[in-house]
PDB file of N, CA and C in Angstrom:
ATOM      1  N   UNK A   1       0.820  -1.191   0.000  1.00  0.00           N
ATOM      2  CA  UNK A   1       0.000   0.000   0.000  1.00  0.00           C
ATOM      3  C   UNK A   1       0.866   1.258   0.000  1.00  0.00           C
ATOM      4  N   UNK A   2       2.128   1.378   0.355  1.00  0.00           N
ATOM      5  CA  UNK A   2       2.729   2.260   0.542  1.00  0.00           C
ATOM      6  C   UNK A   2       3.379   2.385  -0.212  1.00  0.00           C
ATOM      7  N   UNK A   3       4.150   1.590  -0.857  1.00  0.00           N
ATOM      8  CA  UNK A   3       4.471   1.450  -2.478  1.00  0.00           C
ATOM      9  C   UNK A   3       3.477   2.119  -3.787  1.00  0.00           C
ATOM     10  N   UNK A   4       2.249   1.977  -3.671  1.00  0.00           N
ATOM     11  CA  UNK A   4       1.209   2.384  -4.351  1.00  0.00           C
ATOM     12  C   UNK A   4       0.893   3.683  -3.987  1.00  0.00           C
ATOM     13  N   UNK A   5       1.361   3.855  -2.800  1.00  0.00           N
ATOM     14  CA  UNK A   5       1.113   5.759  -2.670  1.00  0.00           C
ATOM     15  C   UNK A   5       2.087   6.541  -3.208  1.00  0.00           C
ATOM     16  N   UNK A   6       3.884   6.035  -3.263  1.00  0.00           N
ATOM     17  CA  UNK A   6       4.700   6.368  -3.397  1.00  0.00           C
ATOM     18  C   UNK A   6       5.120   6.560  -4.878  1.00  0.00           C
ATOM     19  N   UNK A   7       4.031   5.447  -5.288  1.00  0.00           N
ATOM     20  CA  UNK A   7       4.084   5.274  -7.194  1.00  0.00           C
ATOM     21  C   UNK A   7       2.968   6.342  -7.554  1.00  0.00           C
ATOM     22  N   UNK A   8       2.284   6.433  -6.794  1.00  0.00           N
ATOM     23  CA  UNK A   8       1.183   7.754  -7.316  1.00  0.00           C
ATOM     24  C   UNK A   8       1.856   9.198  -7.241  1.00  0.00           C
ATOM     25  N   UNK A   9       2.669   9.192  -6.076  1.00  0.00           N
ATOM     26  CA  UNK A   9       2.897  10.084  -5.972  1.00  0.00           C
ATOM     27  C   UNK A   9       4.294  11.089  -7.006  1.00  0.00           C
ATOM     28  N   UNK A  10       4.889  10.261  -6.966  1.00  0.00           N
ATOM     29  CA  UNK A  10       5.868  10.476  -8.322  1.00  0.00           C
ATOM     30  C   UNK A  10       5.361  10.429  -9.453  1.00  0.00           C
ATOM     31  N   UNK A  11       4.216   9.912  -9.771  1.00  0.00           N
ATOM     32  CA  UNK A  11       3.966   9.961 -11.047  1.00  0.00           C
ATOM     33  C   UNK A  11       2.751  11.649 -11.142  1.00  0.00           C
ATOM     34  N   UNK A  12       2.286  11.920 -10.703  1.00  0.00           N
ATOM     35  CA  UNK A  12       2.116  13.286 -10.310  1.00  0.00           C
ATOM     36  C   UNK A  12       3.211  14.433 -10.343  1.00  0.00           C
ATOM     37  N   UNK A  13       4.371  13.895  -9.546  1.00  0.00           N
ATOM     38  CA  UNK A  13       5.536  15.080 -10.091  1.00  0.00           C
ATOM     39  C   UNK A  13       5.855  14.754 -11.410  1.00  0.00           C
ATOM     40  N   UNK A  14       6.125  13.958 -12.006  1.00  0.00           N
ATOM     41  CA  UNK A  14       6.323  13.940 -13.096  1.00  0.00           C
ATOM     42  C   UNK A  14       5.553  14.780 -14.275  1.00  0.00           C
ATOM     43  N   UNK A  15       3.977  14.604 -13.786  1.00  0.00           N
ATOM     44  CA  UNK A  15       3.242  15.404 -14.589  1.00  0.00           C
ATOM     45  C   UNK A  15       3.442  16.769 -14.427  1.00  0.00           C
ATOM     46  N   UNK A  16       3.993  16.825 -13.080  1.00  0.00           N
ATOM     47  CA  UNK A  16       4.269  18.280 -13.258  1.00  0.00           C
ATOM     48  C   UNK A  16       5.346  19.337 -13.874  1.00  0.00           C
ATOM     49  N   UNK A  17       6.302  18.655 -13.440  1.00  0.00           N
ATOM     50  CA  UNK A  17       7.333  18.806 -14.325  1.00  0.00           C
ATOM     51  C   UNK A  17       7.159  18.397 -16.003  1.00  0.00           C
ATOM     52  N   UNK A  18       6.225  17.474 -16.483  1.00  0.00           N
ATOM     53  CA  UNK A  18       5.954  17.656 -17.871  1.00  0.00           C
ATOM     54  C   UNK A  18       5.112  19.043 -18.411  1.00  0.00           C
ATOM     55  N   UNK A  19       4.851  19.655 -17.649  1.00  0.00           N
ATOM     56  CA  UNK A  19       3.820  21.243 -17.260  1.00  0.00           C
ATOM     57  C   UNK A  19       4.627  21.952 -18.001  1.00  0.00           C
ATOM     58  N   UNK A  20       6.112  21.723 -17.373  1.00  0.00           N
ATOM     59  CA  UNK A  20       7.319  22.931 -17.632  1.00  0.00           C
ATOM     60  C   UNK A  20       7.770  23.336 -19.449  1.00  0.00           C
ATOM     61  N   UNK A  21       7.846  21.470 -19.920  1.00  0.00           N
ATOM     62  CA  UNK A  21       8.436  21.653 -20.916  1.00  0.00           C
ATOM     63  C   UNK A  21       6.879  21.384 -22.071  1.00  0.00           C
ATOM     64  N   UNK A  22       5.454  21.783 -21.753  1.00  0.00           N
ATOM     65  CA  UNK A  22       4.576  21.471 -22.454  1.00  0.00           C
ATOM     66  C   UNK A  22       3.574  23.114 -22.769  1.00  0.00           C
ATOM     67  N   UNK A  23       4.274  24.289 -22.033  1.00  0.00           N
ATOM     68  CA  UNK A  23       4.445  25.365 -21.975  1.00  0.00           C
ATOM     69  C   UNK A  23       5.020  26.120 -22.584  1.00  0.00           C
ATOM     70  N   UNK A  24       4.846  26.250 -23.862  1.00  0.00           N
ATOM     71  CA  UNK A  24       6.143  27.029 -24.770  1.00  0.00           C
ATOM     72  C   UNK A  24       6.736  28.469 -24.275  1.00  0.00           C
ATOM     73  N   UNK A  25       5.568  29.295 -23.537  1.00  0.00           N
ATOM     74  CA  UNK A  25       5.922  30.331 -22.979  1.00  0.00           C
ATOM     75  C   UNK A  25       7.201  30.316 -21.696  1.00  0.00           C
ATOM     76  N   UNK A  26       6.608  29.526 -21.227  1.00  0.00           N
ATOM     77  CA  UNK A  26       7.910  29.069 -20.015  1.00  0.00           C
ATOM     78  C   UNK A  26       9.178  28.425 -20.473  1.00  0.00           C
ATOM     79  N   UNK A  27       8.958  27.808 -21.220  1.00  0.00           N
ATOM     80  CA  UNK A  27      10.253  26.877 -22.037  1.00  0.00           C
ATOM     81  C   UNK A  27      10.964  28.620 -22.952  1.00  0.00           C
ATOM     82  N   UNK A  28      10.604  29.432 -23.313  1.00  0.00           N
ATOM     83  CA  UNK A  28      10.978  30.759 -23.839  1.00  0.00           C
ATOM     84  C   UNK A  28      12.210  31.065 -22.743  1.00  0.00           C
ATOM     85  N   UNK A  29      11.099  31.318 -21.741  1.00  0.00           N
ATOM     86  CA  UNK A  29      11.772  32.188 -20.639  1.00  0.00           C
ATOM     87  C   UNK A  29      12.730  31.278 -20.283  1.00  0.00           C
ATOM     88  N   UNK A  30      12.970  29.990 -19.729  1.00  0.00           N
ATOM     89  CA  UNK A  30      14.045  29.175 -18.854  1.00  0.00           C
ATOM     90  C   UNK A  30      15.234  29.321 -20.211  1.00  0.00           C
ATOM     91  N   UNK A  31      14.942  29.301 -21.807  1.00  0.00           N
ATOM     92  CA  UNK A  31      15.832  29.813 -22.474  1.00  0.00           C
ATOM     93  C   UNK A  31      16.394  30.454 -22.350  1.00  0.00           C
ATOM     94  N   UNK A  32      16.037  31.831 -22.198  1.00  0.00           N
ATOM     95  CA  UNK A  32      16.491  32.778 -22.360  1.00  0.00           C
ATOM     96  C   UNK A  32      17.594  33.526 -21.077  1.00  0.00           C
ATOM     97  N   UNK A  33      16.985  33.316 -19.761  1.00  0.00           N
ATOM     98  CA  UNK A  33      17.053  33.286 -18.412  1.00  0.00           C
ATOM     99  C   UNK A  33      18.247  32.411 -18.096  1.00  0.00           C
ATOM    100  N   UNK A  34      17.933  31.133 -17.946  1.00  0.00           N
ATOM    101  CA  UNK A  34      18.809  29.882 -17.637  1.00  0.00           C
ATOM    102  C   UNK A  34      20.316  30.316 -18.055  1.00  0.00           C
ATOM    103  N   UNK A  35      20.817  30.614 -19.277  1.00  0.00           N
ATOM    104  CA  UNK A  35      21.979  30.992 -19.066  1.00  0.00           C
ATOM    105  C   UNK A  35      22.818  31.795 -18.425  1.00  0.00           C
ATOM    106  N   UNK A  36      21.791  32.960 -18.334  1.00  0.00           N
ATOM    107  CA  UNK A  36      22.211  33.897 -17.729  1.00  0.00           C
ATOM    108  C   UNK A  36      22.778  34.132 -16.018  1.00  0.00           C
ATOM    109  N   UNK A  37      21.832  32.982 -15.677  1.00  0.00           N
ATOM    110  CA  UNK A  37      21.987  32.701 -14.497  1.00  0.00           C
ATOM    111  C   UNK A  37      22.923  32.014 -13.962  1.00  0.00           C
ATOM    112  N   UNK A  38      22.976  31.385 -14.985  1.00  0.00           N
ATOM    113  CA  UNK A  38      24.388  29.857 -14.926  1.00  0.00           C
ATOM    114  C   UNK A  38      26.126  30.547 -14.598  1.00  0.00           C
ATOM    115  N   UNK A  39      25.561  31.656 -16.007  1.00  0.00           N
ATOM    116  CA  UNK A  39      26.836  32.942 -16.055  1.00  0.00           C
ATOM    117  C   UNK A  39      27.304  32.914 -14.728  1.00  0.00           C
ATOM    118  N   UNK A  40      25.929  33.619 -14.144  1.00  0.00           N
ATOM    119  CA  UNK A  40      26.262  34.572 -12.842  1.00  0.00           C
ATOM    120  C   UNK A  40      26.701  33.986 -11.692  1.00  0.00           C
ATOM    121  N   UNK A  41      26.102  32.618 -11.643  1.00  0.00           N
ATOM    122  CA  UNK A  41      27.022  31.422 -10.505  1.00  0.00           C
ATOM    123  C   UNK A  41      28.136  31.187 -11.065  1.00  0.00           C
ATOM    124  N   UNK A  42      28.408  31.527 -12.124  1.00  0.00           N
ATOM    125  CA  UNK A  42      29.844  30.997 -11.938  1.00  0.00           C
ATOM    126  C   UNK A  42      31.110  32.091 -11.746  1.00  0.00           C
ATOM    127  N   UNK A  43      30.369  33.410 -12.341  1.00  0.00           N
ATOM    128  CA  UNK A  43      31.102  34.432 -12.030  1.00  0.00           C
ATOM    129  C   UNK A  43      31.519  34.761 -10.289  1.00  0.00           C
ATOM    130  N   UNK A  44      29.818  34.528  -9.747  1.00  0.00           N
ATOM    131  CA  UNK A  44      30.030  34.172  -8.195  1.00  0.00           C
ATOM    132  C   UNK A  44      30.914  33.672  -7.159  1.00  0.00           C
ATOM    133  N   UNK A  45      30.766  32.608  -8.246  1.00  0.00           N
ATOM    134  CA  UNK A  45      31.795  31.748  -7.330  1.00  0.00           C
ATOM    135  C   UNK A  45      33.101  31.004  -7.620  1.00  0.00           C
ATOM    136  N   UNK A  46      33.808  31.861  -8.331  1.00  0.00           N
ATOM    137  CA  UNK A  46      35.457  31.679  -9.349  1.00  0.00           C
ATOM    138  C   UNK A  46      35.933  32.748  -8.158  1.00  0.00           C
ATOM    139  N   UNK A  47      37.681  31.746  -8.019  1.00  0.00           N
ATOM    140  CA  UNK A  47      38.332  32.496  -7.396  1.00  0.00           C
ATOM    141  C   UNK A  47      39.400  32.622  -7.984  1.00  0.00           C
ATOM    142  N   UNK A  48      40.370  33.785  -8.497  1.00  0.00           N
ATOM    143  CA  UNK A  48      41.277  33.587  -8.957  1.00  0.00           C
ATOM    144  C   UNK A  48      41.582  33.291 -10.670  1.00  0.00           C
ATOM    145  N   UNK A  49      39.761  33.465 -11.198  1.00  0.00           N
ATOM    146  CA  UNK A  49      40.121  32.920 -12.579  1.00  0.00           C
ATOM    147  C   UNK A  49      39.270  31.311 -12.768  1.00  0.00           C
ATOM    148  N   UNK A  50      39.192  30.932 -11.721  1.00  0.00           N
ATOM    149  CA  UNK A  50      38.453  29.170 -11.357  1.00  0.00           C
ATOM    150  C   UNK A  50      37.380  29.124 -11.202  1.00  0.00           C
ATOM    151  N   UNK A  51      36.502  27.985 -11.502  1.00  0.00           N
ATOM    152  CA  UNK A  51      35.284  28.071 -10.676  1.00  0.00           C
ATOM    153  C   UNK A  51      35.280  27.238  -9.583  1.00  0.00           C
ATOM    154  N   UNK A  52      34.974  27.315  -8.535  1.00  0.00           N
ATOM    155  CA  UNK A  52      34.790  26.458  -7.309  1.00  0.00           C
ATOM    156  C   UNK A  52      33.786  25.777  -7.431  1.00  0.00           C
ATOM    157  N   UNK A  53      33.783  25.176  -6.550  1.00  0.00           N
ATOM    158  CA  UNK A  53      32.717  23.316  -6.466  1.00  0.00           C
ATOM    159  C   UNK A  53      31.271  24.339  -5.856  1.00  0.00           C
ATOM    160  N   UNK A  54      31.535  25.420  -5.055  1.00  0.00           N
ATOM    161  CA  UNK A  54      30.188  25.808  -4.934  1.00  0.00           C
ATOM    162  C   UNK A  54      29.590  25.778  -5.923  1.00  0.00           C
ATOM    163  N   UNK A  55      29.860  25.804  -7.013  1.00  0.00           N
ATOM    164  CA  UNK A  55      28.680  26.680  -8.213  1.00  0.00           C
ATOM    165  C   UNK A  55      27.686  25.711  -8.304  1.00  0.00           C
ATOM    166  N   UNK A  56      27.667  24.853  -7.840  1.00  0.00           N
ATOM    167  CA  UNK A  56      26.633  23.428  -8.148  1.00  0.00           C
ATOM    168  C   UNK A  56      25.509  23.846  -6.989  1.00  0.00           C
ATOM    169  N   UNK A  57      25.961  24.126  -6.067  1.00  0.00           N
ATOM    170  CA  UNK A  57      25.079  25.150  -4.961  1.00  0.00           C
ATOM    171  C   UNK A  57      24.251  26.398  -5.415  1.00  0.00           C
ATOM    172  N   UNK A  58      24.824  27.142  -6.333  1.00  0.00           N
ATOM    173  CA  UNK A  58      23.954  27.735  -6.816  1.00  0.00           C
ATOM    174  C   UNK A  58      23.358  27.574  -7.684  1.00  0.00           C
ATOM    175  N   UNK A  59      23.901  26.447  -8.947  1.00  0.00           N
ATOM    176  CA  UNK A  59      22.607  26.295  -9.878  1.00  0.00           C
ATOM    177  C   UNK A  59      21.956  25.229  -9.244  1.00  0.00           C
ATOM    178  N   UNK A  60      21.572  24.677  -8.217  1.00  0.00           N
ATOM    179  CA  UNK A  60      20.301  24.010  -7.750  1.00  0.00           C
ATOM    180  C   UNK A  60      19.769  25.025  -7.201  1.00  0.00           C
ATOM    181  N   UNK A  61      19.751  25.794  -6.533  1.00  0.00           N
ATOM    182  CA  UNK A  61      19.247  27.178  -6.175  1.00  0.00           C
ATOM    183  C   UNK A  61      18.537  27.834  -7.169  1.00  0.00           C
ATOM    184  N   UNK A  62      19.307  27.848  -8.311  1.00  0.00           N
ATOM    185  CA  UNK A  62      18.262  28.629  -9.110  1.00  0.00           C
ATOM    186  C   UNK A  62      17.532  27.811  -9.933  1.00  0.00           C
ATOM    187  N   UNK A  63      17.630  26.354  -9.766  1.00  0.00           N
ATOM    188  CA  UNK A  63      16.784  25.317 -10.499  1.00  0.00           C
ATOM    189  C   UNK A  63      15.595  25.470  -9.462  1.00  0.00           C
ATOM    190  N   UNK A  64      15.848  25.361  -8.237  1.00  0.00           N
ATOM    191  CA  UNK A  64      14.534  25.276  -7.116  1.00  0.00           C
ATOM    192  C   UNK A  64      14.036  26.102  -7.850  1.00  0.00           C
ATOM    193  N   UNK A  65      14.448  27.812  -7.505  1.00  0.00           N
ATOM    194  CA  UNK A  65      13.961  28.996  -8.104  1.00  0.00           C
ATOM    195  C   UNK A  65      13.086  28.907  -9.113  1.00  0.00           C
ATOM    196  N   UNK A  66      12.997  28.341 -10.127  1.00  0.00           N
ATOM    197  CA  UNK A  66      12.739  28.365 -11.230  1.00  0.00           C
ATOM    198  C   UNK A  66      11.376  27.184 -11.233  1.00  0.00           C
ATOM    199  N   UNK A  67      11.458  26.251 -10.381  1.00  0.00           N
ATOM    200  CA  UNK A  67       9.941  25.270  -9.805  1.00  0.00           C
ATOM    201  C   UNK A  67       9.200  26.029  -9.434  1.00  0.00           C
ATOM    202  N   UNK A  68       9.614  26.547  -8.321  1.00  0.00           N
ATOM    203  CA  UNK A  68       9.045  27.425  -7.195  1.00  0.00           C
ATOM    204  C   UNK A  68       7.985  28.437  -8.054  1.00  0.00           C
ATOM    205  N   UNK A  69       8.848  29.278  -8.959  1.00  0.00           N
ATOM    206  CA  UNK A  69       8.083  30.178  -9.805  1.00  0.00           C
ATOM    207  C   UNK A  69       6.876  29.561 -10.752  1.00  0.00           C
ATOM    208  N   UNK A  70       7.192  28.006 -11.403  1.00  0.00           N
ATOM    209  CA  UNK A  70       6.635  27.540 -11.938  1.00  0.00           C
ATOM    210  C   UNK A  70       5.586  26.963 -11.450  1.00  0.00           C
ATOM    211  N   UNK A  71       5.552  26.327 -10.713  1.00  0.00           N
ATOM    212  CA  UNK A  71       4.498  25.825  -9.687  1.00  0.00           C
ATOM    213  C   UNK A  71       3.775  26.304  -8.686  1.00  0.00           C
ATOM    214  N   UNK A  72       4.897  27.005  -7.501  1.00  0.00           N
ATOM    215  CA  UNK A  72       4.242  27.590  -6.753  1.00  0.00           C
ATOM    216  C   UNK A  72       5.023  26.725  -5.792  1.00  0.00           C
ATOM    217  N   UNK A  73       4.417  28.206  -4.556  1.00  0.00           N
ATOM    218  CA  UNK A  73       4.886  27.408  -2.934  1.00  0.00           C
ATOM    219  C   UNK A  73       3.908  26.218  -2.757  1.00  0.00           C
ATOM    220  N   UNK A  74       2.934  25.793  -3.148  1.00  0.00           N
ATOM    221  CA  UNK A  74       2.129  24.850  -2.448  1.00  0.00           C
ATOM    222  C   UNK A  74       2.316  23.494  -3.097  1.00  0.00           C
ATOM    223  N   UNK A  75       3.282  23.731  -4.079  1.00  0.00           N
ATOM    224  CA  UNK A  75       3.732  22.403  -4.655  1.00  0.00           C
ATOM    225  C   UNK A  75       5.169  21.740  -4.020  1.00  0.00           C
ATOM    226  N   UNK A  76       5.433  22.687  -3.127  1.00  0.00           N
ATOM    227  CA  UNK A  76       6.878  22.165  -2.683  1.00  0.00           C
ATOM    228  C   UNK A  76       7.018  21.294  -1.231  1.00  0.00           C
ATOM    229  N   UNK A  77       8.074  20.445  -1.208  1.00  0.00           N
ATOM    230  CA  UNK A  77       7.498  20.181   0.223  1.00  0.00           C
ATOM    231  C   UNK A  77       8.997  19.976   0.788  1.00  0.00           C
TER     232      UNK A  77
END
């Protein structure tokens, strides 16, 4: 039974996340956006010319970011 909640329940995120890329307007914006952002973590977080291992810290940050906006707070848990 808990298996069967756990299979429902992923298969629901999934649909949601199929939301993202079934949205041409949003798929525009994470174009256009997404790099820019990627830029900016890495500009962030280079020392010396390098990028440091943080930067993976910030692009999940701005991947959350980017759910969050898409979905909403009440989809997150």
């Amino acid at each position: 039974m808990i298996n069967k909640m756990n299979e429902e329940k992923m298969l629901e995120r999934t649909n949601y996340i199929n939301k993202i890329f079934d949205d041409i307007a949003i798929v525009q914006r994470i174009q256009s956006k997404l790099p820019r952002l990627f830029q900016m973590a890495n500009i962030e977080s280079s020392r010396a010319g390098k990028v440091g291992m943080e930067v993976g810290v910030l692009r999940e940050k701005i991947i959350v970011a980017l759910f969050l906006y898409v979905f909403g707070e009440e989809c997150y848990e």
